[in-house]
Protein backbone atom coordinates (compact mmCIF):
# COMPACT_ATOMS: atom_id res chain seq x y z
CA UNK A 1 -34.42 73.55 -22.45
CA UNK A 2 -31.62 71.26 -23.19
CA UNK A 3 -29.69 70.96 -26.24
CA UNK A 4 -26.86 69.19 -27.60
CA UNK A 5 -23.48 71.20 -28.83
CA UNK A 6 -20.09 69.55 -30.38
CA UNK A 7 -17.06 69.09 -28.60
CA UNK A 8 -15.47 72.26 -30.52
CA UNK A 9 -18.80 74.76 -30.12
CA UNK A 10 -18.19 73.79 -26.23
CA UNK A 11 -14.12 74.52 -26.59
CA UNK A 12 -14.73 78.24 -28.05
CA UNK A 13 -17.85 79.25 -25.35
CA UNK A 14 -16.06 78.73 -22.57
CA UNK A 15 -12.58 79.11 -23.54
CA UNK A 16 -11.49 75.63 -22.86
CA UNK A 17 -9.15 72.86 -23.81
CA UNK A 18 -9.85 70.46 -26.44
CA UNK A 19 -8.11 67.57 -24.52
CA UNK A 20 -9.36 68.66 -21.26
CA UNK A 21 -13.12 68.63 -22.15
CA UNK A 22 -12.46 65.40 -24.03
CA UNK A 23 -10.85 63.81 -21.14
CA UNK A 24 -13.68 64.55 -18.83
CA UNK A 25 -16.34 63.60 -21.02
CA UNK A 26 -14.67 59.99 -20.94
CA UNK A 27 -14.35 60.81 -17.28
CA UNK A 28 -18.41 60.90 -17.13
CA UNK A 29 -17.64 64.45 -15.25
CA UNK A 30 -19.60 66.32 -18.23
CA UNK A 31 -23.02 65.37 -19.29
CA UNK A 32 -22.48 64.03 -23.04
CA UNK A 33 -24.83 62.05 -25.60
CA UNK A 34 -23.33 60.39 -28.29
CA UNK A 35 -20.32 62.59 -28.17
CA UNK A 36 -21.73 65.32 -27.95
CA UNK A 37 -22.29 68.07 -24.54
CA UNK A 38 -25.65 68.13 -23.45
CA UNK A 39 -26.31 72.35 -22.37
CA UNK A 40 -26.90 73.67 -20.14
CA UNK A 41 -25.92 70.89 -17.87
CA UNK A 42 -22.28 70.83 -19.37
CA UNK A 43 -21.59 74.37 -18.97
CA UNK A 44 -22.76 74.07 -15.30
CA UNK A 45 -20.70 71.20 -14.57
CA UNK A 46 -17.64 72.30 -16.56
CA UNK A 47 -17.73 75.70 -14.31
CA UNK A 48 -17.96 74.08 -11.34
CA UNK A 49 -15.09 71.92 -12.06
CA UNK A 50 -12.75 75.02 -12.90
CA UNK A 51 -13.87 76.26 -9.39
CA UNK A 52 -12.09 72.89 -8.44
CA UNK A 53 -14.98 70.88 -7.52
CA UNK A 54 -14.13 67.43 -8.04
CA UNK A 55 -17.53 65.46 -8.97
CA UNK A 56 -18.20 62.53 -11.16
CA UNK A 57 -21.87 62.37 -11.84
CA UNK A 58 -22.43 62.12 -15.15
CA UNK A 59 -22.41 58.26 -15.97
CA UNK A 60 -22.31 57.24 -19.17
CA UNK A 61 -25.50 57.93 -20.63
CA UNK A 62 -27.73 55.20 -22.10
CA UNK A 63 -31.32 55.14 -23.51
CA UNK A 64 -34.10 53.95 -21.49
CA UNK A 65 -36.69 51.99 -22.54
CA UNK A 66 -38.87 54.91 -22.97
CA UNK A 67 -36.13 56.96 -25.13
CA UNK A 68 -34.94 58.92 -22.41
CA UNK A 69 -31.23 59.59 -20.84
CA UNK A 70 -30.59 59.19 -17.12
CA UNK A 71 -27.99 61.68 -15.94
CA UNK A 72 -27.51 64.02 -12.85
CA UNK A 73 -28.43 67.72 -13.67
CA UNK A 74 -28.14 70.89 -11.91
CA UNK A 75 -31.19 73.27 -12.89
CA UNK A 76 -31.57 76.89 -11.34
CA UNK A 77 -29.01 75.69 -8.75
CA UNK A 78 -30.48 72.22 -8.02
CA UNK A 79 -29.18 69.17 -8.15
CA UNK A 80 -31.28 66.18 -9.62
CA UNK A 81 -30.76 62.93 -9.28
CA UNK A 82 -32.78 60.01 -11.15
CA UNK A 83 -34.76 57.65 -9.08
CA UNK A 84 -33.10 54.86 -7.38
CA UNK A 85 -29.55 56.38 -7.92
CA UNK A 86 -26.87 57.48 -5.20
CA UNK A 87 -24.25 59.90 -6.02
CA UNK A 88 -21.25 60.69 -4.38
CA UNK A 89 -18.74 63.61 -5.00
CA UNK A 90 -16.25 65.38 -3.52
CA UNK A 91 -16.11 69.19 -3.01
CA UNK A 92 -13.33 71.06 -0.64
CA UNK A 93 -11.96 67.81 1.00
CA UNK A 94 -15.39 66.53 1.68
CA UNK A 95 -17.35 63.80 0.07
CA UNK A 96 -21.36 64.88 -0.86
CA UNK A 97 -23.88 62.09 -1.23
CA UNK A 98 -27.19 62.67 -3.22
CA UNK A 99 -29.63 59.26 -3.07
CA UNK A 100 -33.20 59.28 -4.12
CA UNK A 101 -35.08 56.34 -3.65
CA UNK A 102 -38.07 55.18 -3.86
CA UNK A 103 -39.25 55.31 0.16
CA UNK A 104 -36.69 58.29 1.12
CA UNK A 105 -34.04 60.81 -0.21
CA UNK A 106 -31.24 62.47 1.86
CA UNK A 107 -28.11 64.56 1.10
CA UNK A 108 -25.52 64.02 3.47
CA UNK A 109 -21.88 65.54 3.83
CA UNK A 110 -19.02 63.31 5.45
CA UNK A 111 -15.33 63.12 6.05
CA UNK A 112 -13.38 60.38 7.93
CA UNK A 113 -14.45 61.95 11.20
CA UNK A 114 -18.25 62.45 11.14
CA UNK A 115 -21.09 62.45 8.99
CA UNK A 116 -24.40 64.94 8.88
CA UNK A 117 -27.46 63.79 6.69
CA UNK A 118 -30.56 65.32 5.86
CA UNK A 119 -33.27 62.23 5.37
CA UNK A 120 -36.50 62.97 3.45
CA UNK A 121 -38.59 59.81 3.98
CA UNK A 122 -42.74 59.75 2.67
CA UNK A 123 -43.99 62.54 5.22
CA UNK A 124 -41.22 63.47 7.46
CA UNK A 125 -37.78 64.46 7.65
CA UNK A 126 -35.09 63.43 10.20
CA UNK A 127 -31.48 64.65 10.87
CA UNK A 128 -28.68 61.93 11.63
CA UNK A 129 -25.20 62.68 12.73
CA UNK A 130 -23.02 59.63 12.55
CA UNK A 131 -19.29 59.41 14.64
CA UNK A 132 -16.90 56.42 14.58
CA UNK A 133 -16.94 54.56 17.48
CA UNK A 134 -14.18 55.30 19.59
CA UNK A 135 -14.31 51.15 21.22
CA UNK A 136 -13.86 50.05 17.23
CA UNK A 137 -11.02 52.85 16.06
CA UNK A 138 -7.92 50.73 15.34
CA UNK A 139 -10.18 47.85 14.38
CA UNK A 140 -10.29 46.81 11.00
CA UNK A 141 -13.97 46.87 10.71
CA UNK A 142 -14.48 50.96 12.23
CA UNK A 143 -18.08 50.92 13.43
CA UNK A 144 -20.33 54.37 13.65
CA UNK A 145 -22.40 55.84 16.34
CA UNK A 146 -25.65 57.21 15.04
CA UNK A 147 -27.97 59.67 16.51
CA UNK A 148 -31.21 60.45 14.64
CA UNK A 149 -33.29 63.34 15.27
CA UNK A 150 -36.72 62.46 14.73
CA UNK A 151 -40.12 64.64 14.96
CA UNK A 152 -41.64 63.79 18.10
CA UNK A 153 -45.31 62.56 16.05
CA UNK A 154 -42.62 60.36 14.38
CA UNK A 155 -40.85 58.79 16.81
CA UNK A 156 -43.27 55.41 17.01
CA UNK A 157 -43.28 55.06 13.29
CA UNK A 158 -39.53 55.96 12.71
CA UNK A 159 -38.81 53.24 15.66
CA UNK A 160 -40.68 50.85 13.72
CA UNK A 161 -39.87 51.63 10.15
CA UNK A 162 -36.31 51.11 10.81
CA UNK A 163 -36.36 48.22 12.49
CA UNK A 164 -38.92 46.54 10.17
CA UNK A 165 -37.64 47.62 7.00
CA UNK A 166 -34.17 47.78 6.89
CA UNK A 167 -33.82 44.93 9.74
CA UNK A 168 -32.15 47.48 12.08
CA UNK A 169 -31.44 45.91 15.50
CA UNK A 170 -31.01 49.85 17.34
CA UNK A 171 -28.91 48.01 20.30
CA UNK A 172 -26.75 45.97 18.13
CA UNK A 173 -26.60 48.60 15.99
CA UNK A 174 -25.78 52.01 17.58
CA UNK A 175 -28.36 53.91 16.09
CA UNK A 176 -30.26 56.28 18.71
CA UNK A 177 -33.18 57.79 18.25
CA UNK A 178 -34.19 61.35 20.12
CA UNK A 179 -37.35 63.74 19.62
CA UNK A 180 -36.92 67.16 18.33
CA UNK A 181 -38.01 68.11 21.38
CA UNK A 182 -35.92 65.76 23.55
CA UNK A 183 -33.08 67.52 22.19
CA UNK A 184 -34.40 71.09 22.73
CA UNK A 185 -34.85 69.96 26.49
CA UNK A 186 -30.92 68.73 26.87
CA UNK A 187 -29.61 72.05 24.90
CA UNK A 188 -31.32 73.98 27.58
CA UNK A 189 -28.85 72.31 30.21
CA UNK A 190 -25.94 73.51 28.12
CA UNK A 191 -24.85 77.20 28.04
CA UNK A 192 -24.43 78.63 24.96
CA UNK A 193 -20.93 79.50 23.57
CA UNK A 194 -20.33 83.10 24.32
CA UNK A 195 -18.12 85.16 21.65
C-alpha cells in the first residue's frame, strides 16, 4: 500500500539529509507527488542509492487521464515499469535497461564492450548477446554483431517477426539467429573450462 510522507517525516526515518533528499527528488531519483515521497517506493530507492546505485527512474510524475501516476516501482524486489516506457540506469559501472512494450519486454545489461538481453516477446523468450564489430571499431558510426538465441519451435516465426516488423534486413544487419538446440550441439565441440 502506498502512501505519501513530507520531505521532513522522510529526513528523520532514514536518517538523511534535508538537501540531499531534496536534490534527488528534483533529480527524479526518488518517487515524489506534489512534493511529497511516495512510500514505500522512496525508501527503496533512497536505500539503494546509499548502496551507490546510480539510477534515475523516477520521472517527474504527472496525472493520467484516468487519475493515476506513472512511475517505476520496486515491489517485493521487482522492478516495474509502465507500459511503453524504457528505462535505463546504471549500477557498478554498468548500464541496466528495463523496456516494456506492448509486443515484448526485455532487461538487458551492457557496457561499451558487449551487451546480454533477456527478450520476453507474446509466447516466447529469446537471449541476444550483442559485440561491436571489430571491421567498424575506429569508425565513427561503431556497428554491433548480434546473436539471438531462439527456441527451436520459434525459429520460423522469430525469422519472420523480425524481419516483418521491425524491417530487419538479418544480412545487412548482423543479427544471427541460432536454435537452442543449435547451440547445445556446437558447446558439445568445446571442452569445458576445467578449474
Amino acid at each position: 500500500m502506498q502512501n505519501l510522507i513530507s520531505q521532513a517525516e522522510f529526513v528523520k526515518l532514514v536518517n538523511g539529509k534535508q538537501g540531499t533528499i531534496s536534490k534527488w527528488i528534483k533529480a527524479g531519483k526518488l518517487p515524489s507527488k506534489k512534493g511529497k515521497l511516495i512510500m514505500p517506493e522512496a525508501e527503496k530507492a533512497y536505500r539503494l542509492l546509499q548502496a551507490g546505485i546510480s539510477i534515475n527512474i523516477y520521472p517527474t510524475v504527472t496525472q493520467q487521464p484516468n487519475n493515476s501516476t506513472e512511475y517505476v516501482t520496486f515491489d517485493n524486489d521487482q522492478l516495474s515499469v509502465p507500459l511503453d516506457k524504457l528505462y535505463s540506469f546504471k549500477c557498478n559501472g554498468l548500464n541496466l535497461c528495463a523496456h516494456n512494450f506492448t509486443s515484448w519486454k526485455d532487461a538487458s545489461i551492457y557496457s561499451d564492450s558487449i551487451s546480454v538481453a533477456i527478450n520476453q516477446l507474446d509466447d516466447y523468450t529469446t537471449a541476444e548477446i550483442s559485440l561491436p564489430d571489430p571491421a567498424t571499431i575506429n569508425n565513427e558510426d561503431l556497428d554491433y554483431i548480434y546473436l539471438e538465441i531462439v527456441p527451436d519451435e520459434k525459429m520460423t516465426e522469430h525469422s519472420k517477426l523480425l524481419k516483418a516488423k521491425y524491417s530487419i534486413n538479418l544480412i545487412d544487419y548482423k543479427h544471427y539467429l541460432i536454435t537452442e538446440s543449435e547451440l547445445l550441439e556446437f558447446l558439445k565441440t568445446r571442452k569445458p573450462l576445467q578449474c
